[in-house]
PDB file of N, CA and C in Angstrom:
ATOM      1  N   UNK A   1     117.693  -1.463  27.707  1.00  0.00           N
ATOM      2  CA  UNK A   1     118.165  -2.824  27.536  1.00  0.00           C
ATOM      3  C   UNK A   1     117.083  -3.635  26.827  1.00  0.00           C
ATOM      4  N   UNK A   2     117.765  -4.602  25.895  1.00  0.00           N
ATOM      5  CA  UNK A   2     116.268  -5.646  25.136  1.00  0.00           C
ATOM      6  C   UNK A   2     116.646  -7.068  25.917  1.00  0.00           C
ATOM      7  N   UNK A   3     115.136  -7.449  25.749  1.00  0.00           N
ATOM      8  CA  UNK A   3     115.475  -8.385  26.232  1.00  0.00           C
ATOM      9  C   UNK A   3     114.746  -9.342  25.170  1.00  0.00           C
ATOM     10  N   UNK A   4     115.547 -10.834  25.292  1.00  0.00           N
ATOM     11  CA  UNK A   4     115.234 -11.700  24.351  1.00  0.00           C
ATOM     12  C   UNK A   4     114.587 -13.028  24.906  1.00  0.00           C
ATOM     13  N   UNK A   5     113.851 -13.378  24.134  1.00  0.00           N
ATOM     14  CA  UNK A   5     113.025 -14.702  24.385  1.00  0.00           C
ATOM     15  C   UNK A   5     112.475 -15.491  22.635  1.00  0.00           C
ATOM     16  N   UNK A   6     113.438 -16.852  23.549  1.00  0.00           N
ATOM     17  CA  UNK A   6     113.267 -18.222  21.849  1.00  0.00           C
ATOM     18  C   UNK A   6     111.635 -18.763  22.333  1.00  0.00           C
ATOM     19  N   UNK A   7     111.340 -18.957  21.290  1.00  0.00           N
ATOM     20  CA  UNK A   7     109.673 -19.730  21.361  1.00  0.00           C
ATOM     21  C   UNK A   7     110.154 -20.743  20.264  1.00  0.00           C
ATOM     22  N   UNK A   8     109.353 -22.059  20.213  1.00  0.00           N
ATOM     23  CA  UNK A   8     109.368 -22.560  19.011  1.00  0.00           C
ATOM     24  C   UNK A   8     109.801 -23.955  19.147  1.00  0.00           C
ATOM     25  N   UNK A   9     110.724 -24.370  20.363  1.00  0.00           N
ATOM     26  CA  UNK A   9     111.465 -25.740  19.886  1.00  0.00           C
ATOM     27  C   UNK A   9     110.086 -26.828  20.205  1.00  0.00           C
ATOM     28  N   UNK A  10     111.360 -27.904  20.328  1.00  0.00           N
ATOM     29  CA  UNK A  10     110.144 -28.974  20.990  1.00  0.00           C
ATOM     30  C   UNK A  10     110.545 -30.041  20.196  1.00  0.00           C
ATOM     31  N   UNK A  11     109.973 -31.211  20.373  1.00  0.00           N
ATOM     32  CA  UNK A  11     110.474 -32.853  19.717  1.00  0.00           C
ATOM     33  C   UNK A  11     109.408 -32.665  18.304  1.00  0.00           C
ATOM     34  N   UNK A  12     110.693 -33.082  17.438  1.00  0.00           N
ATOM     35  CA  UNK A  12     110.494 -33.812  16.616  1.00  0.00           C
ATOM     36  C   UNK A  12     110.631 -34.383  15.549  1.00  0.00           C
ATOM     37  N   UNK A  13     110.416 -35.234  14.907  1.00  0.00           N
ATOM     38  CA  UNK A  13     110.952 -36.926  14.192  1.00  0.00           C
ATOM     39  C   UNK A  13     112.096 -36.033  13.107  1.00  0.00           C
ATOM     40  N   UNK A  14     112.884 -37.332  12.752  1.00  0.00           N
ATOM     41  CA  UNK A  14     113.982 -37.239  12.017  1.00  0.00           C
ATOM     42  C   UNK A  14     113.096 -36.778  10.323  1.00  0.00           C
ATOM     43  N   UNK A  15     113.652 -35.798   9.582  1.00  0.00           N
ATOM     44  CA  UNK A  15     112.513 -35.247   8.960  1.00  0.00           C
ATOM     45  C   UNK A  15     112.001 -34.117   9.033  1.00  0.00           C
ATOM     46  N   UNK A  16     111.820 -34.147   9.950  1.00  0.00           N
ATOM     47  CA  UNK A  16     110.410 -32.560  10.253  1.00  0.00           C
ATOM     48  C   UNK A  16     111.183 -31.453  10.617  1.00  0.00           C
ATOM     49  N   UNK A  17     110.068 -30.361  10.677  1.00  0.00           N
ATOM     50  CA  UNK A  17     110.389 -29.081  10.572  1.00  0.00           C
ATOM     51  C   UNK A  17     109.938 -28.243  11.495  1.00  0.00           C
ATOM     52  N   UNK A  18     110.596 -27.276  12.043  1.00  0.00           N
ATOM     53  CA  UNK A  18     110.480 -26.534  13.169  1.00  0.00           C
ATOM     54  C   UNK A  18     110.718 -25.224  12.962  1.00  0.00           C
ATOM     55  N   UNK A  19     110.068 -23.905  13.349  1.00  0.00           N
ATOM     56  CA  UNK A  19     110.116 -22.457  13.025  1.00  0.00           C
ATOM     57  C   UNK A  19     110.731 -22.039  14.487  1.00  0.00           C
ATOM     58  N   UNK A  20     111.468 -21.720  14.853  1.00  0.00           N
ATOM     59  CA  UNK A  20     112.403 -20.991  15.856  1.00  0.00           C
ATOM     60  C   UNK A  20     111.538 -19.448  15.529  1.00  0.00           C
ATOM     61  N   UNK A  21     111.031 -18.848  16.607  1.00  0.00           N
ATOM     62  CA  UNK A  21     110.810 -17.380  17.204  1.00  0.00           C
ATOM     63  C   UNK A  21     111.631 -16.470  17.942  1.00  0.00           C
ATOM     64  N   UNK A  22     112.598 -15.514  17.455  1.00  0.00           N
ATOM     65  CA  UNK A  22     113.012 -14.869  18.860  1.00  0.00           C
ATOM     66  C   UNK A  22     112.799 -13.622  18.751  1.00  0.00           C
ATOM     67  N   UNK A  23     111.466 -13.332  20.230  1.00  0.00           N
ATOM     68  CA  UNK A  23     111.010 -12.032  19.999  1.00  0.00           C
ATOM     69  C   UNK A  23     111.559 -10.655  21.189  1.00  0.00           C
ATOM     70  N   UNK A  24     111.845  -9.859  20.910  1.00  0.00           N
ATOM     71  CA  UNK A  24     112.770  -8.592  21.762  1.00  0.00           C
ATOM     72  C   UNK A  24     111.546  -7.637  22.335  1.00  0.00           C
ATOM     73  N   UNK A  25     111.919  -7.347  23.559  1.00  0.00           N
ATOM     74  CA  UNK A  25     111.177  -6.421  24.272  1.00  0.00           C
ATOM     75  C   UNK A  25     111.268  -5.253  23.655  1.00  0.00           C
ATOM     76  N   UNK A  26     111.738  -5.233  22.751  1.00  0.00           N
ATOM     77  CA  UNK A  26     112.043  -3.404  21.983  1.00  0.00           C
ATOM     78  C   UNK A  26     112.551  -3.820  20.670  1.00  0.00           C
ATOM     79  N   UNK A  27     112.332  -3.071  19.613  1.00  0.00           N
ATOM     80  CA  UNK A  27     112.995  -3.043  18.584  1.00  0.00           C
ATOM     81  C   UNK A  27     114.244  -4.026  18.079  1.00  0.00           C
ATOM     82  N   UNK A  28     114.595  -5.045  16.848  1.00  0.00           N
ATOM     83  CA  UNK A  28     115.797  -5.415  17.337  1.00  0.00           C
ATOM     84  C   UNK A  28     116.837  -4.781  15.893  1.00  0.00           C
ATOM     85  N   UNK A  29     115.820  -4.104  15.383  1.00  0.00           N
ATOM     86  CA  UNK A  29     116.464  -3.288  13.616  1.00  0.00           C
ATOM     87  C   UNK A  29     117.947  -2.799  13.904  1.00  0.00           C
ATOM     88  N   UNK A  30     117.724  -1.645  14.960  1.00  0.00           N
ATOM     89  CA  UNK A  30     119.146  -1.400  15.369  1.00  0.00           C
ATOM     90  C   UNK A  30     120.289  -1.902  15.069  1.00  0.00           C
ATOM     91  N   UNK A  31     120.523  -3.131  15.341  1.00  0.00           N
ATOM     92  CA  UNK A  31     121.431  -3.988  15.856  1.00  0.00           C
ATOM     93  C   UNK A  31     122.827  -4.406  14.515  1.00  0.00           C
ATOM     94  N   UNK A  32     124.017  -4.163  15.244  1.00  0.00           N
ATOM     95  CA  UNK A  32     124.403  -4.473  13.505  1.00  0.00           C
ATOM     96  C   UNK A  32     124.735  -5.732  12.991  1.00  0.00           C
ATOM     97  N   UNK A  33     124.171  -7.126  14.091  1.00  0.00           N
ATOM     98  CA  UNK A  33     123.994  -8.332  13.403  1.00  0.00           C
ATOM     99  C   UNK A  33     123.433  -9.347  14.357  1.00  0.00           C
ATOM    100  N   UNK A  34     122.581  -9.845  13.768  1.00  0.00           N
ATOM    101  CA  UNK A  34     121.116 -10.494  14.707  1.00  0.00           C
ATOM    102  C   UNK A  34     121.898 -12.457  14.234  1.00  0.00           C
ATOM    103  N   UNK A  35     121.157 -12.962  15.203  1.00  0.00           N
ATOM    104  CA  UNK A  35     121.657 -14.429  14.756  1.00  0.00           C
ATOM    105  C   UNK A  35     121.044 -15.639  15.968  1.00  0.00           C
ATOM    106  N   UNK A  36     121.298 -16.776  15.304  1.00  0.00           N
ATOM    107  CA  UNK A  36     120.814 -18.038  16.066  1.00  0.00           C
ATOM    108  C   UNK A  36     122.135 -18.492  16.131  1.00  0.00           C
ATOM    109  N   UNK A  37     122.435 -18.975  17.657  1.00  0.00           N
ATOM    110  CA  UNK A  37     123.231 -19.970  18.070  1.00  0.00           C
ATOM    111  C   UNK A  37     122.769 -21.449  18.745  1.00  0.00           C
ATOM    112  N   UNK A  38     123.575 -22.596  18.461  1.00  0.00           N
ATOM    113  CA  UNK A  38     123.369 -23.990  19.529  1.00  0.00           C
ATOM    114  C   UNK A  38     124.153 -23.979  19.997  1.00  0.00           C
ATOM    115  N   UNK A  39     123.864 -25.003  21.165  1.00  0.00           N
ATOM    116  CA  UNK A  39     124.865 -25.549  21.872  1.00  0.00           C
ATOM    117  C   UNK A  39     124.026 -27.638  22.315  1.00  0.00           C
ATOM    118  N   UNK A  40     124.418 -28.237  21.904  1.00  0.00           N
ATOM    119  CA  UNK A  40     124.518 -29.727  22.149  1.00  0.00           C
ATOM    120  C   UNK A  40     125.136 -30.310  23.192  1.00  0.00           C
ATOM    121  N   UNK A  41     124.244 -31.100  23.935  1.00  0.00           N
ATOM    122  CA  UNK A  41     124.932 -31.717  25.282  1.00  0.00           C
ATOM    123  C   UNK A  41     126.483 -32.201  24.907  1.00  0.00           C
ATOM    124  N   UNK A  42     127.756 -31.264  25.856  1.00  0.00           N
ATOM    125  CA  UNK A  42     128.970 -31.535  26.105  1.00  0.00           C
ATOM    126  C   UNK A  42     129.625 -30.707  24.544  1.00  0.00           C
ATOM    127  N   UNK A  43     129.052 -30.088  24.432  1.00  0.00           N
ATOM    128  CA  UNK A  43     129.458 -29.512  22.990  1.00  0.00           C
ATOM    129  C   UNK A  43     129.469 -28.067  23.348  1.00  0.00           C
ATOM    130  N   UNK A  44     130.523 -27.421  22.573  1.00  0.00           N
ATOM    131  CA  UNK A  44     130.268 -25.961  22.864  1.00  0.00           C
ATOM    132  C   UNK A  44     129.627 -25.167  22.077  1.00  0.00           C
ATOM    133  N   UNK A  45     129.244 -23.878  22.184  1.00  0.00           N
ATOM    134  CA  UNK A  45     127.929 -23.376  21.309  1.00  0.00           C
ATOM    135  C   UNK A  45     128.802 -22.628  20.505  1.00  0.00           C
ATOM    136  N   UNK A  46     127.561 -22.398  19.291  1.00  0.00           N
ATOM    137  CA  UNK A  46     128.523 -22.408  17.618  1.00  0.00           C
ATOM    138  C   UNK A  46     127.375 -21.731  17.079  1.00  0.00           C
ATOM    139  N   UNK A  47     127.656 -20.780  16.118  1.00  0.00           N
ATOM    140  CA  UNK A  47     127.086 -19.974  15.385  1.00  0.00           C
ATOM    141  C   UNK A  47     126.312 -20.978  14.277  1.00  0.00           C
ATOM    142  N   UNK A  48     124.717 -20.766  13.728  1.00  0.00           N
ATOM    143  CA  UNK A  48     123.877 -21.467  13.327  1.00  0.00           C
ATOM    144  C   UNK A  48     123.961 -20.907  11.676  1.00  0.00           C
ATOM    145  N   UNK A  49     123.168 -19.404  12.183  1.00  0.00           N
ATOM    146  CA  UNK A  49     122.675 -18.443  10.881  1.00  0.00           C
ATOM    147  C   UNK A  49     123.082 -17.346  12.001  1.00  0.00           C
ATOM    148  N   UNK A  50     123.075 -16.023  10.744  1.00  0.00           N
ATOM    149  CA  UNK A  50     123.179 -15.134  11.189  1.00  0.00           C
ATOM    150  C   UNK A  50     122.903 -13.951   9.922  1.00  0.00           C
ATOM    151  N   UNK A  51     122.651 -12.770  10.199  1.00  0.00           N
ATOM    152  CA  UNK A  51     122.398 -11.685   9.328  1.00  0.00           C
ATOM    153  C   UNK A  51     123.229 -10.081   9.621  1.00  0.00           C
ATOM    154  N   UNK A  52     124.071  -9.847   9.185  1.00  0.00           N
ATOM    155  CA  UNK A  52     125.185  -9.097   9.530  1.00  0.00           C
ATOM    156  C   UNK A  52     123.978  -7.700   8.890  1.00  0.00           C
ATOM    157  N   UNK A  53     125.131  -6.196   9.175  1.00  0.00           N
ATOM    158  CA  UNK A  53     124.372  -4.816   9.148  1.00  0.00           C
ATOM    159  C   UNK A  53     124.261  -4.825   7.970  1.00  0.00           C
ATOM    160  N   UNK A  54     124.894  -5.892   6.917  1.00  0.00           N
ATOM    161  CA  UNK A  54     124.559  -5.376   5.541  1.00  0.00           C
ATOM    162  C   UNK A  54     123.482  -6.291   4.875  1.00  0.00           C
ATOM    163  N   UNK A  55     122.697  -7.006   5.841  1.00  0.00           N
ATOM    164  CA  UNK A  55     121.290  -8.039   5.443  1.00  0.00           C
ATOM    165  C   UNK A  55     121.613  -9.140   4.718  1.00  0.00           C
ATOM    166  N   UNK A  56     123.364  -9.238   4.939  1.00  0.00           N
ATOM    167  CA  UNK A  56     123.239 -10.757   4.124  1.00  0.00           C
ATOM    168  C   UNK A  56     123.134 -11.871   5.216  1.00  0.00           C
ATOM    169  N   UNK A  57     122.714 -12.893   4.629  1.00  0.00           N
ATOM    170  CA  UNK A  57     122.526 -14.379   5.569  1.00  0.00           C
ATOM    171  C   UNK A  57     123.871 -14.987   5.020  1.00  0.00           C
ATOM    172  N   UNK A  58     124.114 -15.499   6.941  1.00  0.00           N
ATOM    173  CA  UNK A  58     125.466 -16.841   6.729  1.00  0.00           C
ATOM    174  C   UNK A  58     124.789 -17.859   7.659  1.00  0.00           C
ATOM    175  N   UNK A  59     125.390 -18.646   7.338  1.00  0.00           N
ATOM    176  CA  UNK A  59     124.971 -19.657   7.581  1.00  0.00           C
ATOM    177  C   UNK A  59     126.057 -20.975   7.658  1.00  0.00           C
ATOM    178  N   UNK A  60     125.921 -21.718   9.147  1.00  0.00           N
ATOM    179  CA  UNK A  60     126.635 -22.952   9.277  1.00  0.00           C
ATOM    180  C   UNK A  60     126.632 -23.890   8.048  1.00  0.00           C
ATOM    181  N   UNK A  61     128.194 -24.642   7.850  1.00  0.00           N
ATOM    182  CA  UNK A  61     127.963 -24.989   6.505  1.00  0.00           C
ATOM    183  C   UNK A  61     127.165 -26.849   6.720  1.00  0.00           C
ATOM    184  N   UNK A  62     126.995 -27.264   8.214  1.00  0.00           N
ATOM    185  CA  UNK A  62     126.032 -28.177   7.903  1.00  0.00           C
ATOM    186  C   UNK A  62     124.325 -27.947   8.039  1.00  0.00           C
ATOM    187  N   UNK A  63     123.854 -26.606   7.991  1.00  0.00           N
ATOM    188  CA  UNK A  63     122.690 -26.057   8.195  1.00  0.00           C
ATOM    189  C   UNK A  63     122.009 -25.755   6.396  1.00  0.00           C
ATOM    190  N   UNK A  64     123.345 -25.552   5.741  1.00  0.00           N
ATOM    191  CA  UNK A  64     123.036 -24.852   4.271  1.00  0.00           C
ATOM    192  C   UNK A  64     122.028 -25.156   3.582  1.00  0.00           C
ATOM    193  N   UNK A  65     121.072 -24.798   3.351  1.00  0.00           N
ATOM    194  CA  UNK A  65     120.083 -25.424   2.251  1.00  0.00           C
ATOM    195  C   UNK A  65     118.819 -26.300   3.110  1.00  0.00           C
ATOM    196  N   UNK A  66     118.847 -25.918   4.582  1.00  0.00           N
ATOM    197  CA  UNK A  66     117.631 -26.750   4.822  1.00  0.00           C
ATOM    198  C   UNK A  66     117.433 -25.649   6.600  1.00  0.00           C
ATOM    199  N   UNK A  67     118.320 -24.726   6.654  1.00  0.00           N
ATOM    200  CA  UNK A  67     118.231 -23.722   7.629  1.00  0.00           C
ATOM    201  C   UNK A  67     118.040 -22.288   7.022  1.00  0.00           C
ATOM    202  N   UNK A  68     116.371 -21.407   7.476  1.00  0.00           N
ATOM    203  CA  UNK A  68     116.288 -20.350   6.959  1.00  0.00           C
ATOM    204  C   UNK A  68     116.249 -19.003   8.217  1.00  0.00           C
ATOM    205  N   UNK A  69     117.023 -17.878   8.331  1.00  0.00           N
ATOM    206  CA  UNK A  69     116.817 -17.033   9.488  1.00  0.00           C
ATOM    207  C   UNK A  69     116.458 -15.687   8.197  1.00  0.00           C
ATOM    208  N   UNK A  70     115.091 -15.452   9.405  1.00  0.00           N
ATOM    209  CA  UNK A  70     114.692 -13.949   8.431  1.00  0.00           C
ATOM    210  C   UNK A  70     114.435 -13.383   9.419  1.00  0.00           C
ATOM    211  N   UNK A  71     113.813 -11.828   9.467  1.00  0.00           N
ATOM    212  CA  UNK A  71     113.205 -10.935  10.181  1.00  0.00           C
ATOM    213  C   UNK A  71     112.110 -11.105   9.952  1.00  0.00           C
ATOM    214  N   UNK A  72     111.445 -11.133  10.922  1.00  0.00           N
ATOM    215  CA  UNK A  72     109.817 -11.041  10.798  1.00  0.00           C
ATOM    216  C   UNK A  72     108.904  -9.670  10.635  1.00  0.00           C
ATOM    217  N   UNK A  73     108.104  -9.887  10.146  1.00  0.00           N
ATOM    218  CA  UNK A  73     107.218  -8.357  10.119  1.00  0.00           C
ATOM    219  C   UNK A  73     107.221  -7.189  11.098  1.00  0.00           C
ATOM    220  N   UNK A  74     107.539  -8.116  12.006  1.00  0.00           N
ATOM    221  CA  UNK A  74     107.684  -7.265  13.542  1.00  0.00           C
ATOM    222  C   UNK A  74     109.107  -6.809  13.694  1.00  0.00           C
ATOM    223  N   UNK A  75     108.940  -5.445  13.900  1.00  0.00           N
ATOM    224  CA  UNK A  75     110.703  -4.958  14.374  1.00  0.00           C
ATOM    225  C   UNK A  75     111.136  -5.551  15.506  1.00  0.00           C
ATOM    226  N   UNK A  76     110.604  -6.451  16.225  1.00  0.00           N
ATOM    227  CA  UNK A  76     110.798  -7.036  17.140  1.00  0.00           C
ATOM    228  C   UNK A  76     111.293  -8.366  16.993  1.00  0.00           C
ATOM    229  N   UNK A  77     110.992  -8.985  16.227  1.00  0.00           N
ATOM    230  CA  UNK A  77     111.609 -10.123  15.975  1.00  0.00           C
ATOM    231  C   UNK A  77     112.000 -11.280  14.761  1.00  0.00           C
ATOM    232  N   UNK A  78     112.803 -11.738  15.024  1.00  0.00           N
ATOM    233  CA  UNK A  78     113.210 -12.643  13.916  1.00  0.00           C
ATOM    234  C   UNK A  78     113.223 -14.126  13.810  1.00  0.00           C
ATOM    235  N   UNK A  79     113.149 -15.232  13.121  1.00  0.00           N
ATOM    236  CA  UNK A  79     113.325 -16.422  12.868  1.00  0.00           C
ATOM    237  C   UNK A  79     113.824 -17.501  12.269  1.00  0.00           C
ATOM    238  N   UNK A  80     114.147 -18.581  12.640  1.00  0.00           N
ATOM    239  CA  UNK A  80     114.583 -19.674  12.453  1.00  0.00           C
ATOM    240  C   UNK A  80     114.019 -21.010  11.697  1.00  0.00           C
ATOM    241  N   UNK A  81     113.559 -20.964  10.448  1.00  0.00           N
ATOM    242  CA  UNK A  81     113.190 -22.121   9.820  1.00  0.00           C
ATOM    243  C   UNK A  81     114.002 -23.214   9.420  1.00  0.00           C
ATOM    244  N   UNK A  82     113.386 -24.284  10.406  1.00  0.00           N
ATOM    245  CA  UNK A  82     114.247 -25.058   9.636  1.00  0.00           C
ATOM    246  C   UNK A  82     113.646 -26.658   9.164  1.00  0.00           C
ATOM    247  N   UNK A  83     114.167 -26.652   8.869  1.00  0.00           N
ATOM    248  CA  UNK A  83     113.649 -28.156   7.760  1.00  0.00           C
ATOM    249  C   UNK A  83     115.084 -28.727   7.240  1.00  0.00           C
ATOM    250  N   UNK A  84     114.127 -30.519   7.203  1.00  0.00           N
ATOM    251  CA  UNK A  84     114.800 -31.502   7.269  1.00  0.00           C
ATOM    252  C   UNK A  84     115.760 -32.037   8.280  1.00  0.00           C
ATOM    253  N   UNK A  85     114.957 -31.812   9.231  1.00  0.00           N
ATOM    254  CA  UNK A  85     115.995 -31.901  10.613  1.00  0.00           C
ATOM    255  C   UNK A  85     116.427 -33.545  10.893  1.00  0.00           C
ATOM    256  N   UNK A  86     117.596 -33.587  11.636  1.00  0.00           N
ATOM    257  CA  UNK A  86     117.997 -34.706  12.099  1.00  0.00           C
ATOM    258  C   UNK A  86     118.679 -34.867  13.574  1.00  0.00           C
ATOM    259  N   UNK A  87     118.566 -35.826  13.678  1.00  0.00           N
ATOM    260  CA  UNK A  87     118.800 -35.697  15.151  1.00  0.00           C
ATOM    261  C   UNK A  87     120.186 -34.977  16.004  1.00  0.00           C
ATOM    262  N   UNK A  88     121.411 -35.052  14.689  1.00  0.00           N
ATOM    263  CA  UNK A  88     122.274 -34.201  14.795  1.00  0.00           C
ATOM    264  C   UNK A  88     122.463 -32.580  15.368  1.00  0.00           C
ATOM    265  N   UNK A  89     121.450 -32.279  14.807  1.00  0.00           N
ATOM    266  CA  UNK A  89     121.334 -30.779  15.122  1.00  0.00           C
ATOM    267  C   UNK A  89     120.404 -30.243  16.667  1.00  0.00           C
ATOM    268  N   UNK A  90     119.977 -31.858  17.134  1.00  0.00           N
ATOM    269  CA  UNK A  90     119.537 -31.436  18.656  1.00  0.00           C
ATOM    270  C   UNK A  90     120.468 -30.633  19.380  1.00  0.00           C
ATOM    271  N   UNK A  91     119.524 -29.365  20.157  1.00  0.00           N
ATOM    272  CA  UNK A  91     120.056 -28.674  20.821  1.00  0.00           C
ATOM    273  C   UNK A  91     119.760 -27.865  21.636  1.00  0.00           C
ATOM    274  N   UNK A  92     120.020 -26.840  22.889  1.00  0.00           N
ATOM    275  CA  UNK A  92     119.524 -25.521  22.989  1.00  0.00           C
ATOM    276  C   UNK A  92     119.883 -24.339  21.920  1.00  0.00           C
ATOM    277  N   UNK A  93     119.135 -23.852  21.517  1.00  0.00           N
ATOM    278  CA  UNK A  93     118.867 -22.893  20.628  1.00  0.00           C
ATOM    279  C   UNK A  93     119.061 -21.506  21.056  1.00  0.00           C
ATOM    280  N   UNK A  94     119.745 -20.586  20.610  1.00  0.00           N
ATOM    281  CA  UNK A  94     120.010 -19.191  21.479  1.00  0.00           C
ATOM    282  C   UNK A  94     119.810 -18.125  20.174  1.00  0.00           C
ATOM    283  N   UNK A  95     119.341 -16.921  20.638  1.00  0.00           N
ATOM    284  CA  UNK A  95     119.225 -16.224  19.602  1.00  0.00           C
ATOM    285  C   UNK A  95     119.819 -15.068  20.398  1.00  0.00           C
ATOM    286  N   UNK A  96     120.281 -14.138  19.717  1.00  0.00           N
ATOM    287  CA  UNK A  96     121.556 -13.313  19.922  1.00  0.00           C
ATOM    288  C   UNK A  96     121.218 -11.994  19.186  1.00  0.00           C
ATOM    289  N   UNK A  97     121.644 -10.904  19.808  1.00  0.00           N
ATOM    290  CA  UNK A  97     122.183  -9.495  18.894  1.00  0.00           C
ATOM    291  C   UNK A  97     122.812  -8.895  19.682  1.00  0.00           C
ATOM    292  N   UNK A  98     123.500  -8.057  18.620  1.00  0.00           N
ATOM    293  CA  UNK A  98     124.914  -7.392  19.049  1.00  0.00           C
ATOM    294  C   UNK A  98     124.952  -5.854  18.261  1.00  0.00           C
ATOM    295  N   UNK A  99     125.271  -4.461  19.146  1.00  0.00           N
ATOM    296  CA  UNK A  99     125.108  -3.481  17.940  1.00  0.00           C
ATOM    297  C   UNK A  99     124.725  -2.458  19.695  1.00  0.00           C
ATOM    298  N   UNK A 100     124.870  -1.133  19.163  1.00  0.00           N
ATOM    299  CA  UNK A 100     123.778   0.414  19.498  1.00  0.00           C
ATOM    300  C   UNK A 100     122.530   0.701  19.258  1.00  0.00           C
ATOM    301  N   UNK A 101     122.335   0.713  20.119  1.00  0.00           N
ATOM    302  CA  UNK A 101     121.160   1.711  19.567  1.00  0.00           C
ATOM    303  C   UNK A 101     121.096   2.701  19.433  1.00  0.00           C
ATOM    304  N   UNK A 102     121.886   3.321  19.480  1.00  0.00           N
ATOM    305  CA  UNK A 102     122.364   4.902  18.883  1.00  0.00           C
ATOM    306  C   UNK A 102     123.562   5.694  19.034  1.00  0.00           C
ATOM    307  N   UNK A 103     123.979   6.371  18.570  1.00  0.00           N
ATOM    308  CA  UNK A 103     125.478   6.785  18.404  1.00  0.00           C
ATOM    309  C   UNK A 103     126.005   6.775  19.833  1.00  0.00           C
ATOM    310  N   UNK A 104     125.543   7.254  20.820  1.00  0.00           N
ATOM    311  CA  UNK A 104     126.059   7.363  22.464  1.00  0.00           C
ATOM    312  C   UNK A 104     125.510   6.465  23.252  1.00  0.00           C
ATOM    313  N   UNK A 105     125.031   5.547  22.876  1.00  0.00           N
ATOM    314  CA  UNK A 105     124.856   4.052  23.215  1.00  0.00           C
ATOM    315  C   UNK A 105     125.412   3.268  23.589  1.00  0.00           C
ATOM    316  N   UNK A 106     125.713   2.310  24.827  1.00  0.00           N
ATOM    317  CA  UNK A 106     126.678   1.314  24.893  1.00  0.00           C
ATOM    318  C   UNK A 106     126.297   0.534  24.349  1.00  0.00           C
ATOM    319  N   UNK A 107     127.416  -0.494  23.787  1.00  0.00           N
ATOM    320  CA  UNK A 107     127.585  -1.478  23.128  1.00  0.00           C
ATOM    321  C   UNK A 107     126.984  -2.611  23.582  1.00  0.00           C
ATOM    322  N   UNK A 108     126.011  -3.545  23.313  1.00  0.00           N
ATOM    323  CA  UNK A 108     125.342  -4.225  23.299  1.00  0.00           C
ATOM    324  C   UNK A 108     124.833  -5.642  22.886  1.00  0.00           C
ATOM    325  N   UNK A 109     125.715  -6.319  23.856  1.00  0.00           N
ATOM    326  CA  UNK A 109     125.594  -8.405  23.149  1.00  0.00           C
ATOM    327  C   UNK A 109     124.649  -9.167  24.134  1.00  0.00           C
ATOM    328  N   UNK A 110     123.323  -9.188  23.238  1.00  0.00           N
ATOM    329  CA  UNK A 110     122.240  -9.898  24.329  1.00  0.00           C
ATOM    330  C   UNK A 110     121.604 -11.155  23.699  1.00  0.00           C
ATOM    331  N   UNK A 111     121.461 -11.398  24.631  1.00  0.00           N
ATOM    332  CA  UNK A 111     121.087 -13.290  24.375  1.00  0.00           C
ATOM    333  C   UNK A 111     119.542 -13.780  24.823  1.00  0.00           C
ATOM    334  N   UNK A 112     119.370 -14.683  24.469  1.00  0.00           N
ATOM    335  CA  UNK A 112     117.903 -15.110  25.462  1.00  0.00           C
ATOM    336  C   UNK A 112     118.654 -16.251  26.337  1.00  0.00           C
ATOM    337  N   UNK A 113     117.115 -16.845  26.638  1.00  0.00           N
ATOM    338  CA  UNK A 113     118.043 -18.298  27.126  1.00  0.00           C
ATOM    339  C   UNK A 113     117.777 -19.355  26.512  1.00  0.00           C
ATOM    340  N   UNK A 114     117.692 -19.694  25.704  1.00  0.00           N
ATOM    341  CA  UNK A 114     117.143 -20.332  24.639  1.00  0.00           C
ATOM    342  C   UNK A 114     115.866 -21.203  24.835  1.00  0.00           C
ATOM    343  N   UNK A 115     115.675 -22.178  23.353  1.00  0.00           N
ATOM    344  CA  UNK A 115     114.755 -22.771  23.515  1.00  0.00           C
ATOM    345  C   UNK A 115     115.168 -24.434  22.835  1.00  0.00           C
ATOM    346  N   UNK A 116     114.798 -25.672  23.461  1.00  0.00           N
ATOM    347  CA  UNK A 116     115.719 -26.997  23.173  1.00  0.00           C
ATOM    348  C   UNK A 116     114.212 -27.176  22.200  1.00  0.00           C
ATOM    349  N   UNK A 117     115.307 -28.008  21.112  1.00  0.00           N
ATOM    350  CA  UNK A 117     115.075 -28.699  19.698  1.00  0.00           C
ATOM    351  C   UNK A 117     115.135 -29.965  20.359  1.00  0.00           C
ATOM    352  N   UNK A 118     114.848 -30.967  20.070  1.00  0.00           N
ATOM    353  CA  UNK A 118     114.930 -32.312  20.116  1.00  0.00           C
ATOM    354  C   UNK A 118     114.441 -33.199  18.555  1.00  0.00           C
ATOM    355  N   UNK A 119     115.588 -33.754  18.319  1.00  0.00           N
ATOM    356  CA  UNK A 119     115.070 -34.387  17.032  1.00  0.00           C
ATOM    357  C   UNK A 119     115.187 -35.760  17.429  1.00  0.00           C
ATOM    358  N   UNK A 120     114.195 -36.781  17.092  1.00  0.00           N
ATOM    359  CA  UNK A 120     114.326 -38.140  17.394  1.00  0.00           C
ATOM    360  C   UNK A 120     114.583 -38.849  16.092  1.00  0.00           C
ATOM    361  N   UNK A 121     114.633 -40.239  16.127  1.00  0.00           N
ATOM    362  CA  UNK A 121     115.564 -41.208  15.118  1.00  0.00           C
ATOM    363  C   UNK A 121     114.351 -41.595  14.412  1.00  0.00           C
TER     364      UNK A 121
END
């Protein structure tokens, strides 16, 4: 089993920029699509970015052009850049994968527990 953990949020100003971390107790290459989710007080949680088995990036269409998710050097983990934030996009932050780890593998949708963004005015 992997387990996941967000590093990274935290306050701040309308403007600025924040790098989201989510690093896996094991490997997360496997997987056949890795991704960041929010969720906003009284709001339900909604797909951010994401990177499907064939390495393309999608991406929420109010995130476009100022939200970046890559893999990091580490097979362990991946990230969340983002810039030009506004207070809109305050949230808990969840990072997610879904996939085998090998052909006789059960199927596998794991989450962290996230980490809260706060953007102020």
């Amino acid at each position: 089993q992997v387990q996941l953990e967000e590093s990274g949020g935290g306050l701040v100003q309308s403007g600025g920029s924040l790098t989201l971390t989510c690093t896996g107790s094991r490997s997360i290459l496997p997987f056949d699509a890795v991704g960041w989710y929010r969720q906003a007080p009284g709001s339900e949680r909604e797909l951010v970015a994401s990177i499907s088995s064939g390495f393309n990036s999608n991406y929420a269409d109010s995130v476009k052009g100022r939200f970046t998710i890559s893999r990091g050097g580490s097979k362990n983990t991946m990230y969340l850049q983002m810039n030009s934030l506004k207070p809109e996009v305050t949230a808990v932050y969840y990072c997610n994968v879904r996939g085998r780890l090998c052909i006789k593998c059960p199927y596998l949708d794991i989450w962290g527990q996230g980490t809260l963004v706060t953007v102020s005015s």
